[in-house]
Protein backbone atom coordinates (compact mmCIF):
# COMPACT_ATOMS: atom_id res chain seq x y z
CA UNK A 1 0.00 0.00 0.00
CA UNK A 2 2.62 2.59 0.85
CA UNK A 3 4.56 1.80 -1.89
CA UNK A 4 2.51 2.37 -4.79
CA UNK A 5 1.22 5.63 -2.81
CA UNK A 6 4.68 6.58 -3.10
CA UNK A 7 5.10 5.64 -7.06
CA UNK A 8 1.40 7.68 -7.31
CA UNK A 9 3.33 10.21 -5.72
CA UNK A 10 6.55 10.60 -7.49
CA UNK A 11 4.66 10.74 -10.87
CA UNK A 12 3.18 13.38 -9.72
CA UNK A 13 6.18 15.34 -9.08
CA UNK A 14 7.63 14.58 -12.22
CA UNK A 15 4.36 14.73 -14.54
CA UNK A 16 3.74 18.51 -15.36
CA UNK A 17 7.40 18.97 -15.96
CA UNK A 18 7.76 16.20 -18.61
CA UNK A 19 4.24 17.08 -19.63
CA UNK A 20 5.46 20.89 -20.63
CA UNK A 21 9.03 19.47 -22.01
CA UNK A 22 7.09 17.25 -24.18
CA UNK A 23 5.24 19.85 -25.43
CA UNK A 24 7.96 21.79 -27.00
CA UNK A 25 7.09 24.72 -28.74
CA UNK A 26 3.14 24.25 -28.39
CA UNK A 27 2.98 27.66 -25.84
CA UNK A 28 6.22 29.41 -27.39
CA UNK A 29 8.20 29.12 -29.89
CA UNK A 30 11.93 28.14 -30.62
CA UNK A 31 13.85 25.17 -29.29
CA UNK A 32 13.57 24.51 -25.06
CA UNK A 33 16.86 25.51 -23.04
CA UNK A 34 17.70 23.75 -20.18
CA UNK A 35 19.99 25.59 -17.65
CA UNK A 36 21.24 24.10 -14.31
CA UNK A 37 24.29 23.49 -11.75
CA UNK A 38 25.63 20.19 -10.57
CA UNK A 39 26.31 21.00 -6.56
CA UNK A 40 29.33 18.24 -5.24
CA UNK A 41 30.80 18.58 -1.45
CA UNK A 42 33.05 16.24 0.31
CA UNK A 43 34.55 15.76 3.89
CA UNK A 44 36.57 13.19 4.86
CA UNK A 45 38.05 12.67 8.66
CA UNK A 46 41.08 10.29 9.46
CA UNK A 47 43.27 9.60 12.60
CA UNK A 48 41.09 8.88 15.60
CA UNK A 49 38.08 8.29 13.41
CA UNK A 50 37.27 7.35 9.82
CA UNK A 51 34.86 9.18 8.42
CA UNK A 52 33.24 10.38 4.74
CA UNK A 53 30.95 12.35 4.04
CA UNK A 54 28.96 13.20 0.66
CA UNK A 55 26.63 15.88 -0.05
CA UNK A 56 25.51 16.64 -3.95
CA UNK A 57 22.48 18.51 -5.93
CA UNK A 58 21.29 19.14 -9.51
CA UNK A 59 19.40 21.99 -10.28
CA UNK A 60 17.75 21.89 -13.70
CA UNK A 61 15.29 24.90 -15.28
CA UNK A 62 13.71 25.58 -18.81
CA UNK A 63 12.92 28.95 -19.01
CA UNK A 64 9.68 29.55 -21.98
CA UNK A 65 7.76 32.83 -22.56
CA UNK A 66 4.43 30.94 -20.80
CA UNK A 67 5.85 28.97 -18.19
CA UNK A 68 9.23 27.93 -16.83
CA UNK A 69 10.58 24.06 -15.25
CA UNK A 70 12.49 23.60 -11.91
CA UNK A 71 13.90 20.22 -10.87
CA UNK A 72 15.74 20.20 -7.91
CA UNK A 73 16.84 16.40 -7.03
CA UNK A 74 19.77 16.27 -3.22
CA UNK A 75 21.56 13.59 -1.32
CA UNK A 76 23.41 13.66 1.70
CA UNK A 77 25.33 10.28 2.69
CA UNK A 78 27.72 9.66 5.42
CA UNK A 79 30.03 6.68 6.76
CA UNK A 80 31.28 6.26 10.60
CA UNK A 81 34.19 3.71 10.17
CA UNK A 82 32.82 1.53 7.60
CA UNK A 83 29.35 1.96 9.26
CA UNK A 84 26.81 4.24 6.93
CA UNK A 85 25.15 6.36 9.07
CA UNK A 86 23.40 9.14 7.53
CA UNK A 87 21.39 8.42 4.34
CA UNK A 88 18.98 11.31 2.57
CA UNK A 89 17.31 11.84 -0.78
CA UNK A 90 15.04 14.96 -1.96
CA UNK A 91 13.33 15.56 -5.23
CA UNK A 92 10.95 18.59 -6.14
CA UNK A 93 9.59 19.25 -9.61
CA UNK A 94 7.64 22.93 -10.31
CA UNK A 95 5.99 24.38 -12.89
CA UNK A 96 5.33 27.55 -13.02
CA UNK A 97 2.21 28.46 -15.52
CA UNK A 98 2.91 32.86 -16.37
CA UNK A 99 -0.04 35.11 -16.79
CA UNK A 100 2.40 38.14 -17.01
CA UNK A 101 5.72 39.19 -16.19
CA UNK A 102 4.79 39.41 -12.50
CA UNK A 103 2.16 36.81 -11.68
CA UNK A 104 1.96 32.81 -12.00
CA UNK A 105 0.02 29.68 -10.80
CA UNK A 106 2.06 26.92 -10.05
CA UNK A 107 2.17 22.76 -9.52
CA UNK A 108 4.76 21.32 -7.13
CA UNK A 109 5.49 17.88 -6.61
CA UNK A 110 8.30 16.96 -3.74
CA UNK A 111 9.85 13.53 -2.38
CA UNK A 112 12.23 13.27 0.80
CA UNK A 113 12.93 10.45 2.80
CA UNK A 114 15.73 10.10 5.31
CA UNK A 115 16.88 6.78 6.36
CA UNK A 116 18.46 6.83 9.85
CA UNK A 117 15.96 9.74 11.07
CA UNK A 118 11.92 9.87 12.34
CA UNK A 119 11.13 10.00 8.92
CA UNK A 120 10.46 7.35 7.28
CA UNK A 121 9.02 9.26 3.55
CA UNK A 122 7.50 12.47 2.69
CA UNK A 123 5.69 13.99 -0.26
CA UNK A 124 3.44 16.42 -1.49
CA UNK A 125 1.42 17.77 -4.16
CA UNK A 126 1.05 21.46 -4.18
CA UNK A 127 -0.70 23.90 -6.55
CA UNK A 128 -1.00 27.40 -6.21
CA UNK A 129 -0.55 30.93 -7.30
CA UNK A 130 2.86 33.11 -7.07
CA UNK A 131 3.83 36.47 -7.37
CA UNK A 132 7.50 38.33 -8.32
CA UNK A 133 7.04 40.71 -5.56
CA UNK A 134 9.87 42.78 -6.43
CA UNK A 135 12.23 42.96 -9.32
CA UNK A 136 15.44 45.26 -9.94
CA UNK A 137 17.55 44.22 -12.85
CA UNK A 138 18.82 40.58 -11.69
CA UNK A 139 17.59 41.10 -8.07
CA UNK A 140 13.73 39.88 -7.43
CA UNK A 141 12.09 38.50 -4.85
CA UNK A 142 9.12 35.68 -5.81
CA UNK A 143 6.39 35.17 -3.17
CA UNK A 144 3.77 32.17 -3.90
CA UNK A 145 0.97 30.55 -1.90
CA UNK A 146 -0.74 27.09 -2.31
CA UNK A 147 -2.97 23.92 -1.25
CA UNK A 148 -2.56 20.65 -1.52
CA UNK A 149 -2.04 17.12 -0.09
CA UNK A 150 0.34 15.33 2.10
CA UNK A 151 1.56 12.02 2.64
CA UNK A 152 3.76 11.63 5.96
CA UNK A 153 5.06 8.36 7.34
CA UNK A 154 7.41 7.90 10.32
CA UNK A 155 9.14 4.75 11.51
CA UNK A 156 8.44 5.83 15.04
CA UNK A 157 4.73 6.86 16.64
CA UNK A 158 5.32 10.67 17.27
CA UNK A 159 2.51 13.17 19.15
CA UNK A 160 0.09 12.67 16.66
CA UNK A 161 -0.44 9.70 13.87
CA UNK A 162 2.06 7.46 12.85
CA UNK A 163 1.19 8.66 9.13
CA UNK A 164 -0.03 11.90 8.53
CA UNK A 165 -2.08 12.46 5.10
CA UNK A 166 -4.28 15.35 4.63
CA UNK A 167 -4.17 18.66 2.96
CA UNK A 168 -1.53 21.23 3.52
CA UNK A 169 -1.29 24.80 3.05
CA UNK A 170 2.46 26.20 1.61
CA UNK A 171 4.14 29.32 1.80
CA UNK A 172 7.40 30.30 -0.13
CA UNK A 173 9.73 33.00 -0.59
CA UNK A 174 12.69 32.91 -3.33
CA UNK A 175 15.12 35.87 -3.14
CA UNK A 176 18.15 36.48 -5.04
CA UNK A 177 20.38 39.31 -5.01
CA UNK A 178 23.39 39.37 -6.83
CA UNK A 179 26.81 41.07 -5.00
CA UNK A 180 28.76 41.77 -7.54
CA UNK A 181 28.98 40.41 -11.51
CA UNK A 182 30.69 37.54 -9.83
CA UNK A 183 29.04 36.41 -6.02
CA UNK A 184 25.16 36.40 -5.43
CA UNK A 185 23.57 36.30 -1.99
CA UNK A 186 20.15 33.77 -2.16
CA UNK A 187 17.88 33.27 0.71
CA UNK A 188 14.90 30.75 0.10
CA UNK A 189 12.21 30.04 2.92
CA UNK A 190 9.04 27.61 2.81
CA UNK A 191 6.61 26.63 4.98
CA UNK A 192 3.55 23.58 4.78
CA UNK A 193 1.11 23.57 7.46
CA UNK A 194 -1.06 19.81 7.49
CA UNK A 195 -4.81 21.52 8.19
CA UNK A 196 -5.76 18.15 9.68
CA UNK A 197 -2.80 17.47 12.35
CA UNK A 198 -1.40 20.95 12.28
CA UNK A 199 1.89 19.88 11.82
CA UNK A 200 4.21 22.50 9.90
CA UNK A 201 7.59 21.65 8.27
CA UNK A 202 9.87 24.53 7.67
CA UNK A 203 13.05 25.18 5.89
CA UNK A 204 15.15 27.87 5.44
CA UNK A 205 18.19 28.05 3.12
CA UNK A 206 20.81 31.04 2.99
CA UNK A 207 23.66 30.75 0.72
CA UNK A 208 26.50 32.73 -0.81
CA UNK A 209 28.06 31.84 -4.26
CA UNK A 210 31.16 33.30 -5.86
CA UNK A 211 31.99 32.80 -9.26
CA UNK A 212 35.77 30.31 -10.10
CA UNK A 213 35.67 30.76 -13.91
CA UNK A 214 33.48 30.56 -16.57
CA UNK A 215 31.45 27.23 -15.07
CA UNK A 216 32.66 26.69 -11.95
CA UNK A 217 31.93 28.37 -8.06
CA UNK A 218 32.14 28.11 -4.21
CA UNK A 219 29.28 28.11 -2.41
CA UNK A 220 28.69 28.41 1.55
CA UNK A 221 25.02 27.39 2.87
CA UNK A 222 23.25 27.50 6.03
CA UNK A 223 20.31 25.20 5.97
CA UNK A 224 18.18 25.39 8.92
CA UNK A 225 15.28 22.82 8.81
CA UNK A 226 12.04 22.52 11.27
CA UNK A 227 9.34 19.94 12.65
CA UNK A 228 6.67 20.80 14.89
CA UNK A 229 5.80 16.83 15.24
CA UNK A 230 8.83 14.48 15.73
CA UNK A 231 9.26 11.78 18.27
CA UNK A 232 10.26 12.58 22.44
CA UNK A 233 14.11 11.60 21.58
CA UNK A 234 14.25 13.80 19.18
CA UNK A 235 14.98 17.20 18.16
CA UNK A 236 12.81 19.07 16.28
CA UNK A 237 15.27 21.61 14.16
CA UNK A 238 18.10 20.40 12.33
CA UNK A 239 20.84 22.79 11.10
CA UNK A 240 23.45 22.18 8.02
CA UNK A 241 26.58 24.57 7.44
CA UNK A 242 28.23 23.94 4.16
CA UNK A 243 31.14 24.38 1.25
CA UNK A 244 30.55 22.95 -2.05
CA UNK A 245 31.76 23.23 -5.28
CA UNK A 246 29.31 24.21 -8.01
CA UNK A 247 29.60 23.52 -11.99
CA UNK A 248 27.08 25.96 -13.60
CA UNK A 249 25.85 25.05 -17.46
């Protein structure tokens, strides 16, 4: 049962962005472009203890005259002395539907699960309507707001059901500000609230990115990640500070 909710699920993330790729040129013309960085960090500890650890992202978006295509697909893996001990995947698909230059509905799909925490999966379906706020050259700020409907399971009972499906309510914020020709500041925020339980999931992500050549940055991150609902032995806000290598194409 849970797994085919979760293949239900994950075609839903990934059908309106292969449905509007497949399309092609129906709502614009000319040939799709596909832009996007490949995100790779590494650390590894020796001497007392042995460990690795592996963090990576791709970012993909095609950009049309109607509507535009984010993927966003993370992993974060790590390894105590042969012993794996940290295990994460995320995947997020949105397309973005433009009335104007300023206003846009939206469908979001999004997958995480984490292997060694609480959570066992997660994902969502989310449509709504978004807004660029504020715009200044490069510099904007995107705003959008939307219902949909949740599908939580954890591997341990927490303070309300064991698995939480019901609608949710999400609220986002996108801002990106570049520095200079070369370093951009980024700040990202979102938000779902499940109406039924009233549990809200929160993540914030601030990051600084500085050009190394024509395809290649650094980039520092501070990810700061919230649950309202997790088990007695556990924390409910995780944070993640970060250097990675980017290759931009």
């Amino acid at each position: 049962m849970h797994t085919a909710r979760i293949l239900i699920v994950m075609l839903l993330v990934m059908a309106p962005g292969m449905a509007m790729s497949a399309s092609g040129g129906l709502l614009s013309g000319g040939q799709s472009v596909w832009e996007g960085e490949v995100e790779l960090g590494i650390l590894i500890d020796s001497g007392n203890t042995d460990a690795t650890t592996l963090k990576g992202m791709l970012y993909l978006q095609q950009e049309r005259s109607a509507w535009r295509n984010s993927i966003r697909a993370s992993t974060r893996y790590r390894k105590v002395e042969d012993e794996t001990t940290e295990q994460k995947y995320y995947l997020s698909n949105q397309t973005d539907f433009k009335f104007n230059e300023t206003d846009y509905s939206f469908v979001r799909g999004r997958y995480d699960s984490d292997r060694f925490a609480a959570l066992d999966y997660r994902a969502s379906v989310v449509s709504g309507y978004g807004r660029r706020a504020w715009q200044r050259g490069e510099r904007y700020l995107d705003l959008s707001l939307g219902l949909g409907y949740s599908v939580t399971e954890y591997k341990v009972p927490t303070t309300s059901d064991e698995e939480n499906d019901g609608l949710v309510s999400r609220l986002a914020l996108d801002l990106v500000y570049p520095l200079s020709i070369n370093a951009e500041f980024r700040q990202q925020a979102s938000t779902e609230i499940n109406m039924d339980s009233h549990e809200s999931i929160s993540q914030s992500i601030t990051s600084v990115q500085a050009s190394v050549g024509q395809t290649f940055a650094l980039k520092v991150s501070y990810i700061v990640e919230r649950d309202s609902d997790v088990p007695a032995d556990r924390a409910n806000t995780d944070t993640e500070t970060s250097l990675t290598l980017l290759y931009e194409f």
